[in-house]
N, C-alpha and C. Protein backbone atom coordinates (compact mmCIF):
# COMPACT_ATOMS: atom_id res chain seq x y z
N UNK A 1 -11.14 2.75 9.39
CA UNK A 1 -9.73 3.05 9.54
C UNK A 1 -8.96 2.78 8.24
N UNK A 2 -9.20 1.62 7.84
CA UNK A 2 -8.45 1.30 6.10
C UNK A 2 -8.85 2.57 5.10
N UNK A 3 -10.14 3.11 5.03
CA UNK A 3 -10.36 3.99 4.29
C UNK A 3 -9.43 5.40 4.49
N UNK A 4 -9.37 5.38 5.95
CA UNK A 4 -8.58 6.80 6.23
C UNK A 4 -6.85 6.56 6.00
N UNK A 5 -6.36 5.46 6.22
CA UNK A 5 -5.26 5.08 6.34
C UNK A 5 -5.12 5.41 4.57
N UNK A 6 -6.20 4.70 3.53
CA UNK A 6 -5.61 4.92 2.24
C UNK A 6 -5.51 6.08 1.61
N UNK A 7 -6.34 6.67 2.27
CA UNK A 7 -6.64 8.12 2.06
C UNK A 7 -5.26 8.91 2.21
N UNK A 8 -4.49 8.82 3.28
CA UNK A 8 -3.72 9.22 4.10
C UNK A 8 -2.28 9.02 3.27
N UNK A 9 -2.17 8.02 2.84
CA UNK A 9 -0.96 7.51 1.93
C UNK A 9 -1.41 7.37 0.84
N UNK A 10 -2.11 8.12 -0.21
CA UNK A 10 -2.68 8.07 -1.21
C UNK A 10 -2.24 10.01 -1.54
N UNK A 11 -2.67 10.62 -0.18
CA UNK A 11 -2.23 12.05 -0.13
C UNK A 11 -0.56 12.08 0.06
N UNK A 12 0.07 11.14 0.94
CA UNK A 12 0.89 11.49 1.44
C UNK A 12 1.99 11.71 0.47
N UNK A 13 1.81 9.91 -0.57
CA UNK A 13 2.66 9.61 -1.60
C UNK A 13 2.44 10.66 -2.75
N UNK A 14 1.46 11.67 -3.10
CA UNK A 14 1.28 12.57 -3.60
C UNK A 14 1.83 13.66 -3.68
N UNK A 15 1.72 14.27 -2.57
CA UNK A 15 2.93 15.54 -1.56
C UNK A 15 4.24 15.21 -1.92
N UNK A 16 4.68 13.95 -1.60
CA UNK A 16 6.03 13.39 -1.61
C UNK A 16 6.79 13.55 -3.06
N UNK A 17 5.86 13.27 -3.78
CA UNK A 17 6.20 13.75 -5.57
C UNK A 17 7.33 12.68 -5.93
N UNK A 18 7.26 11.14 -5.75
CA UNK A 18 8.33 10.53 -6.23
C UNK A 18 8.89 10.81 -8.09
N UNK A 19 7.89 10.85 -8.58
CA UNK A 19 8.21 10.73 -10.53
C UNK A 19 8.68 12.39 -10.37
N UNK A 20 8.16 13.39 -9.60
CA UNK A 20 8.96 14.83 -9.91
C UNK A 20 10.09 14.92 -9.43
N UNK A 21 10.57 14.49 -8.35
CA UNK A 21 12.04 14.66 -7.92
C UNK A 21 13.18 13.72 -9.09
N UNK A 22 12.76 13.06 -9.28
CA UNK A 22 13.32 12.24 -10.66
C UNK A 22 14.19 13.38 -11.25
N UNK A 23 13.69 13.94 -12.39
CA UNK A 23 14.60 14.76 -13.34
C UNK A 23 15.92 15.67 -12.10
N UNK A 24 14.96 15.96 -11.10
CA UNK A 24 16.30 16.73 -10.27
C UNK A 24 16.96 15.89 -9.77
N UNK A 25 16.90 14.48 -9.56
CA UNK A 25 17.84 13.96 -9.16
C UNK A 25 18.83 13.47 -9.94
N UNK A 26 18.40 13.34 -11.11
CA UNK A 26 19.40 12.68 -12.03
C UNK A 26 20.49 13.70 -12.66
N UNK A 27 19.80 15.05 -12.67
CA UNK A 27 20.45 16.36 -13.35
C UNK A 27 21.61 16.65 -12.11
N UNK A 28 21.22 16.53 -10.66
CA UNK A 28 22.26 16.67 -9.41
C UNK A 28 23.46 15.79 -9.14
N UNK A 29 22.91 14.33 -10.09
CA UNK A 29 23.53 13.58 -9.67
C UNK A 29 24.63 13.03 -11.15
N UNK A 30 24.45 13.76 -12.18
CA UNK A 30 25.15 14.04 -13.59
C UNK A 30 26.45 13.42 -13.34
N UNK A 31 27.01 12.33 -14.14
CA UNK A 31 28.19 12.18 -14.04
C UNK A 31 28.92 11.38 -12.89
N UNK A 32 28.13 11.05 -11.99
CA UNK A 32 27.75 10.27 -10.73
C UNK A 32 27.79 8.96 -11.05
N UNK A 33 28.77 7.52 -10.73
CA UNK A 33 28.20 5.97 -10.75
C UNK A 33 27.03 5.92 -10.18
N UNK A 34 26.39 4.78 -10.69
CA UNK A 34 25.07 4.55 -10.60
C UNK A 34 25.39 3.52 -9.03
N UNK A 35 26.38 3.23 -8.86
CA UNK A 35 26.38 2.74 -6.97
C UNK A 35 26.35 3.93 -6.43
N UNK A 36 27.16 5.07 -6.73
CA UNK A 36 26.97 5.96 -5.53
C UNK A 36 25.77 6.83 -5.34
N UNK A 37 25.01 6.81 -6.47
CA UNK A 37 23.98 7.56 -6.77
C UNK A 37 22.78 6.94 -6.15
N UNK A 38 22.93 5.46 -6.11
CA UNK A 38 22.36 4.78 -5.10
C UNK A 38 22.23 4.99 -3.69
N UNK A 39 23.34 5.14 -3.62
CA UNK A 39 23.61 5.14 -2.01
C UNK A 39 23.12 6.53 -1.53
N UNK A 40 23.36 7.87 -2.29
CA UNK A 40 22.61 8.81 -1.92
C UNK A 40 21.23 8.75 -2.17
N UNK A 41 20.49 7.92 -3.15
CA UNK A 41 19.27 7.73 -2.62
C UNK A 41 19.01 7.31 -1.90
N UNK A 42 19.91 5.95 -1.35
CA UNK A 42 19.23 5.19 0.37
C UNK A 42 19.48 6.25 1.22
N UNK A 43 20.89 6.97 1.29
CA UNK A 43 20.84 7.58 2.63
C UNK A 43 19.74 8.92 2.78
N UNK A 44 19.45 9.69 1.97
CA UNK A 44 18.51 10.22 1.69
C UNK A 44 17.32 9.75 2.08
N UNK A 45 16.43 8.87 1.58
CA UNK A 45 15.67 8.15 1.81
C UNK A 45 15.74 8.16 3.63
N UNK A 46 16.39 7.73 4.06
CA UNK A 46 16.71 7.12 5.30
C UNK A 46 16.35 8.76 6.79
N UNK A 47 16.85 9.71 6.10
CA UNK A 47 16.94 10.41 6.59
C UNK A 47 15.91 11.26 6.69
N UNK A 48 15.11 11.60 5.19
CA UNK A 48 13.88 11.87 5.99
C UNK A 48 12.96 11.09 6.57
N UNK A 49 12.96 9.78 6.44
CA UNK A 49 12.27 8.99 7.50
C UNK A 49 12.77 9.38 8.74
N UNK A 50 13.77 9.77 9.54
CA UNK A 50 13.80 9.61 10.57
C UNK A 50 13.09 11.05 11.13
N UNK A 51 13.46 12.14 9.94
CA UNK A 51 12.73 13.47 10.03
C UNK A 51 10.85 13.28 10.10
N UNK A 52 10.58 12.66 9.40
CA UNK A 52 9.03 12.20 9.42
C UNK A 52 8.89 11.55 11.01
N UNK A 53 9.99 10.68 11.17
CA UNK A 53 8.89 10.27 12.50
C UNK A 53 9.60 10.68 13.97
N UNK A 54 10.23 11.76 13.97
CA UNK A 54 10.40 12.78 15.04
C UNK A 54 8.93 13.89 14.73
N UNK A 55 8.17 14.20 13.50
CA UNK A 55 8.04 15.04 13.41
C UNK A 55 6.62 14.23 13.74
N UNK A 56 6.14 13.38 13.74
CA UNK A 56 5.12 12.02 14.29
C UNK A 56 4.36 11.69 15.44
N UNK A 57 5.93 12.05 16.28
CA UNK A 57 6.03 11.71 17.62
C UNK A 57 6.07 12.84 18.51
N UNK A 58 6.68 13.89 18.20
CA UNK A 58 6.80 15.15 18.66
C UNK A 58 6.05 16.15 18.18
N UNK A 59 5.82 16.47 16.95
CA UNK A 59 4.78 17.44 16.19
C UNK A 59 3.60 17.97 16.99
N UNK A 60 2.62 16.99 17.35
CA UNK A 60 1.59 17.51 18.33
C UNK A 60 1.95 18.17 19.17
N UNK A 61 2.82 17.91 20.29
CA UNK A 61 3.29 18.34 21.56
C UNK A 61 3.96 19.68 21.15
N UNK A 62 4.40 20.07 19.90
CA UNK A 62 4.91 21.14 19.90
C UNK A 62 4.02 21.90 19.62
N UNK A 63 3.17 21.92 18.70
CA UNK A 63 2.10 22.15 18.54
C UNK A 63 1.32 23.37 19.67
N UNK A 64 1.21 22.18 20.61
CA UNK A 64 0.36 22.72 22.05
C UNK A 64 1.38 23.31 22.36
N UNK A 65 2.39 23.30 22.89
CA UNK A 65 3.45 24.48 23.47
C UNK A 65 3.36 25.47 23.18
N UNK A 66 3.39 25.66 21.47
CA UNK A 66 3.33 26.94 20.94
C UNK A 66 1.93 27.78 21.02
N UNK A 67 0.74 26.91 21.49
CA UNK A 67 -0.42 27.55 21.46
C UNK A 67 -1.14 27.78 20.20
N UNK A 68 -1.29 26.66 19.44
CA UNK A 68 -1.23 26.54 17.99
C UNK A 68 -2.38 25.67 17.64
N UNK A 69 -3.78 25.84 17.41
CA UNK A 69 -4.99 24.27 17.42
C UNK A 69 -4.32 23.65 16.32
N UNK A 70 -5.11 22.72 16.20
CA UNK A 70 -5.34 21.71 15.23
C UNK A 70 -5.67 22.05 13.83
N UNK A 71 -7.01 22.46 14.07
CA UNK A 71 -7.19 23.36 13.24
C UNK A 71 -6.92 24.68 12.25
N UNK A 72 -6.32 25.15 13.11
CA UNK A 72 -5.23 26.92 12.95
C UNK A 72 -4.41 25.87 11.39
N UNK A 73 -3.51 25.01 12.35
CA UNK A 73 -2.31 24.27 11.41
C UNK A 73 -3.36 23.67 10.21
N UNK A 74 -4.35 23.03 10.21
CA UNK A 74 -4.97 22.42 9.01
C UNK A 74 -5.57 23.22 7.94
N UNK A 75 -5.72 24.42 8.56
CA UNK A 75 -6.01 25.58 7.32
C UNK A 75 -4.76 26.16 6.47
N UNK A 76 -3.91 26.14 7.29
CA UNK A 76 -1.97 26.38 6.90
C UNK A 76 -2.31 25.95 5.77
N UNK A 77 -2.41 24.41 6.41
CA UNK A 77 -1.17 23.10 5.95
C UNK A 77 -2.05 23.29 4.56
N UNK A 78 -3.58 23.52 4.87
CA UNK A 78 -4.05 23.21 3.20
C UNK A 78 -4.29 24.19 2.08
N UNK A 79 -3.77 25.56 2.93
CA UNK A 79 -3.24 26.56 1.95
C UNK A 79 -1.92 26.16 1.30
N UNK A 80 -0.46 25.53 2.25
CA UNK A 80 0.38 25.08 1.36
C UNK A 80 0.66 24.17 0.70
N UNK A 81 -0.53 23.21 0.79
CA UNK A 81 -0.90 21.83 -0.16
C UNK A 81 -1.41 22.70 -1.01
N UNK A 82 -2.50 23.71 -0.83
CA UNK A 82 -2.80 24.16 -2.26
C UNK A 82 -1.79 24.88 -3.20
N UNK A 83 -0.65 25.56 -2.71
CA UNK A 83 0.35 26.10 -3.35
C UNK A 83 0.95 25.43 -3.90
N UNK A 84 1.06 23.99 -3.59
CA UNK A 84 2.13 23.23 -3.97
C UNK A 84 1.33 22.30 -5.31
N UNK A 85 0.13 22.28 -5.26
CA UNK A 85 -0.69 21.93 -6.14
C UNK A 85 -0.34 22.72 -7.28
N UNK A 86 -0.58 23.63 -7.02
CA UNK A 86 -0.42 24.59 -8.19
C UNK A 86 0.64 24.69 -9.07
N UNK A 87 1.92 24.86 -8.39
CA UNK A 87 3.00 24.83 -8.64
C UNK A 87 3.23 23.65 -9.68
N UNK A 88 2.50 21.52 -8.80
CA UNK A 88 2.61 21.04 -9.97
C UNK A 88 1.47 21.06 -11.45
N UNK A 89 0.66 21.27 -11.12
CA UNK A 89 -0.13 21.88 -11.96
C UNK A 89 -0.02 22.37 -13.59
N UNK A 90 0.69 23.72 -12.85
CA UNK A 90 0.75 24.90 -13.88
C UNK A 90 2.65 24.70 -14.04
N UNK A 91 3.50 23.45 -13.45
CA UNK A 91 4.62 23.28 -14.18
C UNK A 91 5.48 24.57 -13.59
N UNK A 92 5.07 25.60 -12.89
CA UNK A 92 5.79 27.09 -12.49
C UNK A 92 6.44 26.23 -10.91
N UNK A 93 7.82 26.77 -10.63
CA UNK A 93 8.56 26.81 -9.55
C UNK A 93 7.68 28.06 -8.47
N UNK A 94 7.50 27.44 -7.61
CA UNK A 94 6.54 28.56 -6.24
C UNK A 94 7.35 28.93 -5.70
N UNK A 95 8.62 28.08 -4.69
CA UNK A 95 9.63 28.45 -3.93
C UNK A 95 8.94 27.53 -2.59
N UNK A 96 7.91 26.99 -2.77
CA UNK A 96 7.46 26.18 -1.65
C UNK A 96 7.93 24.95 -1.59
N UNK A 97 9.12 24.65 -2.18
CA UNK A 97 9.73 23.34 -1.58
C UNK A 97 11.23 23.31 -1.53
N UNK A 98 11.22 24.46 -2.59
CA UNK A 98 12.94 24.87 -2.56
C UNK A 98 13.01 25.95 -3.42
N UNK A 99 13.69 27.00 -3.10
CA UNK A 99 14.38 28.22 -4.13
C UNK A 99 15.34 28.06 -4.27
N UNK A 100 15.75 29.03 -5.60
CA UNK A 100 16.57 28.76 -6.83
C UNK A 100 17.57 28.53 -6.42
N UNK A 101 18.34 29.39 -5.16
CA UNK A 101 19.78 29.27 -4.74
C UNK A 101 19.86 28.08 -4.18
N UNK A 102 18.73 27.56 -3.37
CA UNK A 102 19.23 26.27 -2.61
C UNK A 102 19.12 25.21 -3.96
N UNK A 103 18.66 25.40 -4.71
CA UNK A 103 18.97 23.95 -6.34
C UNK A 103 20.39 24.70 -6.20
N UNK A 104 20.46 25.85 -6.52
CA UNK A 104 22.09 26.00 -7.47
C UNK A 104 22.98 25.54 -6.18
N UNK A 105 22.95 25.54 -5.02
CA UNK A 105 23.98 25.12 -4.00
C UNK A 105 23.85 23.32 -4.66
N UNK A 106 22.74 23.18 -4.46
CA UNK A 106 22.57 21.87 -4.55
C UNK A 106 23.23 20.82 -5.66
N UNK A 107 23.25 21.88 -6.66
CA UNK A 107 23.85 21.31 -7.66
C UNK A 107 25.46 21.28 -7.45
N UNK A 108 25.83 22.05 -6.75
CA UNK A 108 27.37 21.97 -6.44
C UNK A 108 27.73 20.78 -5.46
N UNK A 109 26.65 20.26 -5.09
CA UNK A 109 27.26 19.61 -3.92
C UNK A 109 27.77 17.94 -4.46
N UNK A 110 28.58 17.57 -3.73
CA UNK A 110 28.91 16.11 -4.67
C UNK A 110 28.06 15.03 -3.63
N UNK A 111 27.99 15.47 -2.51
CA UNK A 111 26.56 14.44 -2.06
C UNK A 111 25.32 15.28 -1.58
N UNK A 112 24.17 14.80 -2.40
CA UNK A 112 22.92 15.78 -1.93
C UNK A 112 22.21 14.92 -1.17
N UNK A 113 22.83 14.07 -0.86
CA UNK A 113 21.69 12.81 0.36
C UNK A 113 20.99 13.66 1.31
N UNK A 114 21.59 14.54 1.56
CA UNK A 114 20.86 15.09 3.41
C UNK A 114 20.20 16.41 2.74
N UNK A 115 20.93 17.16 1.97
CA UNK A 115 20.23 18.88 1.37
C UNK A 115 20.67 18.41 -0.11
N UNK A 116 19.89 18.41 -1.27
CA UNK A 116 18.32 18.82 -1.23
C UNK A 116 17.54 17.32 -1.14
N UNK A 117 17.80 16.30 -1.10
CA UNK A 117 17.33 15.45 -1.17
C UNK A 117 16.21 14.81 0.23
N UNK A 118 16.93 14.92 1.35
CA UNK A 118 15.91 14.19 2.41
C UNK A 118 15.09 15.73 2.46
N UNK A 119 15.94 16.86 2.63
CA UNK A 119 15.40 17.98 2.77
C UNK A 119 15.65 18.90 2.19
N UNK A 120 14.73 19.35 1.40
CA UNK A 120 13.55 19.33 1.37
C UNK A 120 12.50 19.16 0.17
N UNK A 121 13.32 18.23 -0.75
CA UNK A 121 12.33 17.29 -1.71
C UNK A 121 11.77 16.23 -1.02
N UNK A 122 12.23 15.72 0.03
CA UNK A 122 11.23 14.49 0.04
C UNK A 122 10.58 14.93 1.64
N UNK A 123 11.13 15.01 2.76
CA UNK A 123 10.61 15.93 3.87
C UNK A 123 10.84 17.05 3.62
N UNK A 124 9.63 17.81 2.67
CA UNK A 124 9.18 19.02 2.33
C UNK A 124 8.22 19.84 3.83
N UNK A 125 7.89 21.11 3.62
CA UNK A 125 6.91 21.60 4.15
C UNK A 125 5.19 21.00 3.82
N UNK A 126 5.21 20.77 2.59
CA UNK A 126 4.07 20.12 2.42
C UNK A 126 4.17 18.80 3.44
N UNK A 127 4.70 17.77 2.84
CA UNK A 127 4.80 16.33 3.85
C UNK A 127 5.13 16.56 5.22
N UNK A 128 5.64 17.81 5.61
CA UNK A 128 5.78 17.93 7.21
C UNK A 128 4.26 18.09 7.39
N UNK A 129 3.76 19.26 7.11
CA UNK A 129 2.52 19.47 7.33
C UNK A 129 1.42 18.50 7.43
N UNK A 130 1.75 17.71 6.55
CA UNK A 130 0.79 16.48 6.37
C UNK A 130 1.27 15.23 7.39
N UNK A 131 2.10 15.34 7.87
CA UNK A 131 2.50 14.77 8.94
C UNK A 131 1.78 15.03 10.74
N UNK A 132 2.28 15.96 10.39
CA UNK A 132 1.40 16.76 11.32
C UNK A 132 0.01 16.55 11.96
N UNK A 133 -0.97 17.18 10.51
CA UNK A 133 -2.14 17.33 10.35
C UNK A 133 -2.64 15.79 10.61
N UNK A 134 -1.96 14.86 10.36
CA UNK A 134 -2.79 13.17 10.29
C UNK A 134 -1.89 12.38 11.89
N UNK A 135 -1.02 12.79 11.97
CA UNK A 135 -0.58 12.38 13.42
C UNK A 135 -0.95 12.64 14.97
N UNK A 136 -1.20 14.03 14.38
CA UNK A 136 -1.15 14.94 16.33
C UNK A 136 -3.30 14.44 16.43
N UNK A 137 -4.61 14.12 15.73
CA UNK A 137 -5.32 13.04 16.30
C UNK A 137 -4.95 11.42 16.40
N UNK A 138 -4.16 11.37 16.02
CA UNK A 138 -3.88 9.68 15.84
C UNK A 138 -2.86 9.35 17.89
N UNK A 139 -2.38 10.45 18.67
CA UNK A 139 -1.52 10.33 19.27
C UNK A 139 -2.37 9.30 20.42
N UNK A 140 -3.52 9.14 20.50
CA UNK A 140 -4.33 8.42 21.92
C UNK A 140 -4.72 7.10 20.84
N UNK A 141 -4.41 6.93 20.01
CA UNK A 141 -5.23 5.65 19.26
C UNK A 141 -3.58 4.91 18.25
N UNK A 142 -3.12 3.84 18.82
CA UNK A 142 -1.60 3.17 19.08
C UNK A 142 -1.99 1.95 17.62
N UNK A 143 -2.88 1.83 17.66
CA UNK A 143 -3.13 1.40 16.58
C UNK A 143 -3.45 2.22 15.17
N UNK A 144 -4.29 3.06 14.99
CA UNK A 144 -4.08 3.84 14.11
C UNK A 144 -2.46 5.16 13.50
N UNK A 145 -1.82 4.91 14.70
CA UNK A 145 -0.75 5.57 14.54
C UNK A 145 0.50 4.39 13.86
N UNK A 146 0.12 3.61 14.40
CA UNK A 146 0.99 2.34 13.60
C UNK A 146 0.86 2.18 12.12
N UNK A 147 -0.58 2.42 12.10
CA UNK A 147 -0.67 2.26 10.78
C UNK A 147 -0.48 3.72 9.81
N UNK A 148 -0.48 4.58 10.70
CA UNK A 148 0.46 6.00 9.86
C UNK A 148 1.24 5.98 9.54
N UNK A 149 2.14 4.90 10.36
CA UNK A 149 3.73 4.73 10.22
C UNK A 149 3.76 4.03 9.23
N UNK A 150 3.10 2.65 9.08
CA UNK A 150 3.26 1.78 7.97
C UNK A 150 3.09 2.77 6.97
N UNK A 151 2.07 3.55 6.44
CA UNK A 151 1.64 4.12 5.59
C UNK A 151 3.09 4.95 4.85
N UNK A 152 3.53 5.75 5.61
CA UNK A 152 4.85 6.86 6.33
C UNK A 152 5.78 5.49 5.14
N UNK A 153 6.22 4.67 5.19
CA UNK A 153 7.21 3.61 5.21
C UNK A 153 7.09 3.25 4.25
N UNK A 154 5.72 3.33 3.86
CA UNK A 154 5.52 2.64 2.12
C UNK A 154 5.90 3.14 1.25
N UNK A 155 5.03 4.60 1.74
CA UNK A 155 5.93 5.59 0.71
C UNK A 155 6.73 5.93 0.56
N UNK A 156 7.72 6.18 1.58
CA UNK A 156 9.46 6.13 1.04
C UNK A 156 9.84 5.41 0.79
N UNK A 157 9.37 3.79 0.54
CA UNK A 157 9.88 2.44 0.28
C UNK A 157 9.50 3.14 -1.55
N UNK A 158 8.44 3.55 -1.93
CA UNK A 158 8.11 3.69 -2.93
C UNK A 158 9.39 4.61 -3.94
N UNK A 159 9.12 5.78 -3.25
CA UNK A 159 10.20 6.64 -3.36
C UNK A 159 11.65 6.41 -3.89
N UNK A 160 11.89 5.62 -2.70
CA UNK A 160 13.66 4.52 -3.11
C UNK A 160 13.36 3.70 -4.24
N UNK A 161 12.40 3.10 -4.26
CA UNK A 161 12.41 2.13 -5.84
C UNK A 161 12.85 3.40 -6.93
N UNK A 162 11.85 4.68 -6.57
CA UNK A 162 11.54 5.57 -8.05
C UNK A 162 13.24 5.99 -7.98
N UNK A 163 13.89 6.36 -7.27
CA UNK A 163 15.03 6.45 -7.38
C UNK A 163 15.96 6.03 -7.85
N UNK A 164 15.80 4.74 -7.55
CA UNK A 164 16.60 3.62 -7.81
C UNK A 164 16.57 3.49 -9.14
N UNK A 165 15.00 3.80 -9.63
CA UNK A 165 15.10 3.29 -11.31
C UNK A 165 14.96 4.36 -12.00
N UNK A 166 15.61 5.80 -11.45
CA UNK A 166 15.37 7.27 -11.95
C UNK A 166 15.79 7.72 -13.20
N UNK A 167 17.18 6.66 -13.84
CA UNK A 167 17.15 6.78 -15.61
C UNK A 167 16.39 6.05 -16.06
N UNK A 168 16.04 4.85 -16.06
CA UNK A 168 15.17 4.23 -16.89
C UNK A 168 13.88 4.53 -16.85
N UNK A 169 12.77 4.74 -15.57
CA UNK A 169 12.05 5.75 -15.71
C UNK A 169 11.65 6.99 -16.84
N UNK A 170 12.99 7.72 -16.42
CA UNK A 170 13.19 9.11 -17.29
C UNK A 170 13.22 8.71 -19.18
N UNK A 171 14.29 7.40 -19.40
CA UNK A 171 13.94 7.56 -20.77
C UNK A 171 12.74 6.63 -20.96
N UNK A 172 11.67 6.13 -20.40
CA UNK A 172 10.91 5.42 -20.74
C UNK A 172 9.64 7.16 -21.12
N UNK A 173 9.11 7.44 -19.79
CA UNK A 173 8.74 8.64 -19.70
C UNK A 173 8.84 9.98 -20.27
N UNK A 174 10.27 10.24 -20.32
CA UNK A 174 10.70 11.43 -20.97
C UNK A 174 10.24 12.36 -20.00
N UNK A 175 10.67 13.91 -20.36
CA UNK A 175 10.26 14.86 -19.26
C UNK A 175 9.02 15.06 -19.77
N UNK A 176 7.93 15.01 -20.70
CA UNK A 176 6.88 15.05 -21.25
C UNK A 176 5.79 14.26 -20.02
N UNK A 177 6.21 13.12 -20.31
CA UNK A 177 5.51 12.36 -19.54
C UNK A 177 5.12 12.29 -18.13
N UNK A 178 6.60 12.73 -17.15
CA UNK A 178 6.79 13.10 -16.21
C UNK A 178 5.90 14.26 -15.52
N UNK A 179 5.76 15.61 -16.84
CA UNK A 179 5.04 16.18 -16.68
C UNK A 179 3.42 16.49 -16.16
N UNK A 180 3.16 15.25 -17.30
CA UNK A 180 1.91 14.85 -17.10
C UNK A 180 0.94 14.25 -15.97
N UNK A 181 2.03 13.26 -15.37
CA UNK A 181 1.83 12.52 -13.90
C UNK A 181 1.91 13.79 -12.93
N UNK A 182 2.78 14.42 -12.78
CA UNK A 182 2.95 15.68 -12.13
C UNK A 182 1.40 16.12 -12.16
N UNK A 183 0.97 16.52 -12.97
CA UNK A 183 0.10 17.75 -13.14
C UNK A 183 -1.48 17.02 -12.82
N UNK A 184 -1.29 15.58 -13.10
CA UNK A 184 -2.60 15.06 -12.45
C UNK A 184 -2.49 14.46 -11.24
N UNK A 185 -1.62 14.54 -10.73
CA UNK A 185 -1.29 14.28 -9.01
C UNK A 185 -1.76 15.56 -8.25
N UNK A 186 -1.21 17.19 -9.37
CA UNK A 186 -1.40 17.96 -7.99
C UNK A 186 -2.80 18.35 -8.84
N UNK A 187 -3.49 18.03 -9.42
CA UNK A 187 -5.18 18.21 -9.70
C UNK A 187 -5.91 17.38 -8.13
N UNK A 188 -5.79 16.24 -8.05
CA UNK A 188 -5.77 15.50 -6.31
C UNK A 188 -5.10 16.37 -5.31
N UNK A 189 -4.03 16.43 -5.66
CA UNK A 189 -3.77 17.08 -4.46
C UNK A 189 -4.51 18.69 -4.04
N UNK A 190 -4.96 19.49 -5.32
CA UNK A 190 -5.74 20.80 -4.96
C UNK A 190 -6.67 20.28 -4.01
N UNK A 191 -7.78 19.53 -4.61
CA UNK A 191 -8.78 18.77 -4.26
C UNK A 191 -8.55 18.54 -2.53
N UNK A 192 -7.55 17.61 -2.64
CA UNK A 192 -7.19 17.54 -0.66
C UNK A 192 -6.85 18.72 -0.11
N UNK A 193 -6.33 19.74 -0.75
CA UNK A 193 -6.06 20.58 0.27
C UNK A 193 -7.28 21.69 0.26
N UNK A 194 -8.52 21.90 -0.64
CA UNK A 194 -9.15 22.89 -0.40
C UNK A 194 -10.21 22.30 1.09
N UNK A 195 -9.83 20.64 0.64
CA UNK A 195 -10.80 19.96 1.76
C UNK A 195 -10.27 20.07 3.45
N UNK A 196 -9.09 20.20 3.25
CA UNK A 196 -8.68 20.62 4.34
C UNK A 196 -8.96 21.57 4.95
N UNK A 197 -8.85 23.08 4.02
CA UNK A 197 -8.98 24.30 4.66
C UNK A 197 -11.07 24.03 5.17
N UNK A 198 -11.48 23.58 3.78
CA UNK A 198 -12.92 23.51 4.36
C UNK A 198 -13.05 22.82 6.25
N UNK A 199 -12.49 21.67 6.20
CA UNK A 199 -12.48 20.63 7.46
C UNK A 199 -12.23 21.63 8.90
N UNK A 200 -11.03 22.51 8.53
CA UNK A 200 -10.13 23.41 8.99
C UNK A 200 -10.95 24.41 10.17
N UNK A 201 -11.54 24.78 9.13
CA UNK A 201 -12.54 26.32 8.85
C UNK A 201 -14.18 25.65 9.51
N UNK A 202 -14.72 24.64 9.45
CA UNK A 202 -15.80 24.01 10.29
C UNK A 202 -15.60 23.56 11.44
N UNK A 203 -14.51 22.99 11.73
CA UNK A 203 -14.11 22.59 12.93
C UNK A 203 -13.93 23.94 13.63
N UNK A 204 -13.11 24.81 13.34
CA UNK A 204 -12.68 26.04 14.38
C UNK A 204 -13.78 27.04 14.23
N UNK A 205 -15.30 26.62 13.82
CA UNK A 205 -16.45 27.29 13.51
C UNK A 205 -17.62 26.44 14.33
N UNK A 206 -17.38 25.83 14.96
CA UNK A 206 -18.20 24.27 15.60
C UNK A 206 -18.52 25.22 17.17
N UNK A 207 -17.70 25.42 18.05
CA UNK A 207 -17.57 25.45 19.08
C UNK A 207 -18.30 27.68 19.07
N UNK A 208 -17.48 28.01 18.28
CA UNK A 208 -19.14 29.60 17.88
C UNK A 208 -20.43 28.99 17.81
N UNK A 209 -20.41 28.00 16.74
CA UNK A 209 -22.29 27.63 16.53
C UNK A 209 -23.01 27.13 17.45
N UNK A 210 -21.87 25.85 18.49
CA UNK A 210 -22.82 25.73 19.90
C UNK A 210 -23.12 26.72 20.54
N UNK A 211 -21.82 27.85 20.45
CA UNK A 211 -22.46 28.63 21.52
C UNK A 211 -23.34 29.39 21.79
N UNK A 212 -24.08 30.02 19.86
CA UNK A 212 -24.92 30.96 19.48
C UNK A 212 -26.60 30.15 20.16
């Protein structure tokens, strides 16, 4: 369970992209005191947690309503982990976590705590997905779901620090540097998501091979 749990928040904090949302937050938040700029990182912060663990608790069950496996969603989810890989990668904007108009709204706004910030830089489609994908087996096992949550908690605990210290960071780093972390995060992250679609694609291939 520790192995999967690190696994789990090792991907999760990955997806989440704390050092990339950096430069956009500081460029949104231009001209901003550094208390209030705070405070839209806590409330931010705050808010997609509560989006993560509706999406925790409920995700599976919607899931089945819609008539949707497990599997179906884990081949998705690791086609848009792989997009999003790419994206940090190769440094190119995909549109898989936000397009151009929603930054340029974003930039107008004088608080981005709730849009673009909880959503959908930090509860992205990627981290929903990955929410998802590691919750809806965890729903019969109260202990391993606890520890999703812890996991879930760290990393936005993580997140709020990177926030918190999002200029000094930036001139320690520079956007150079930033870059760099970027681009070997989503090299891991390709990696998890082709494993997914593989996991994906055997599992919803299991139940043909018994039957042949």
């Amino acid at each position: 369970m520790l192995d999967h749990l690190l696994k789990f928040f090792v991907t999760f904090l990955v997806i989440v992209e704390p050092i990339g949302v950096i430069p956009i937050f500081i460029a949104m938040t231009e001209g901003v005191e550094e208390k209030e700029r705070r405070r839209m990182a806590r409330k931010g912060v705050m808010i997609a947690g509560i989006i993560f663990l509706l999406f925790a608790i409920g995700g599976g069950a919607f899931l089945r309503t819609l008539g949707i496996s497990l599997d179906a969603f884990r081949i998705f989810g690791g086609l848009l982990l792989f997009l999003i890989a790419l994206e940090m990668v190769f440094g190119k904007p995909s549109g898989s976590r936000t397009s151009d108009p929603e930054q340029e709204e974003g930039m107008r706004r004088h608080d981005i705590s709730v849009f673009p910030l909880a959503f959908p830089f930090i509860a992205g489609p990627g981290s929903l997905a990955t929410i998802l994908l590691s919750f809806g087996p965890a729903q019969n096992d109260p202990l391993l779901f606890v520890g999703l949550l812890a996991c879930v908690a760290l990393a936005l605990l993580c997140s709020l620090v990177t926030l918190y210290l999002g200029a000094p960071i930036m001139k320690l780093m520079g956007v150079t540097g930033a870059n760099v972390v970027n681009r070997v995060f989503g090299v891991v992250l390709g990696a998890l998501a082709v494993q997914y679609v593989i996991d994906g694609v055997r599992q919803s291939l299991m139940p043909v091979t018994a039957a042949a």
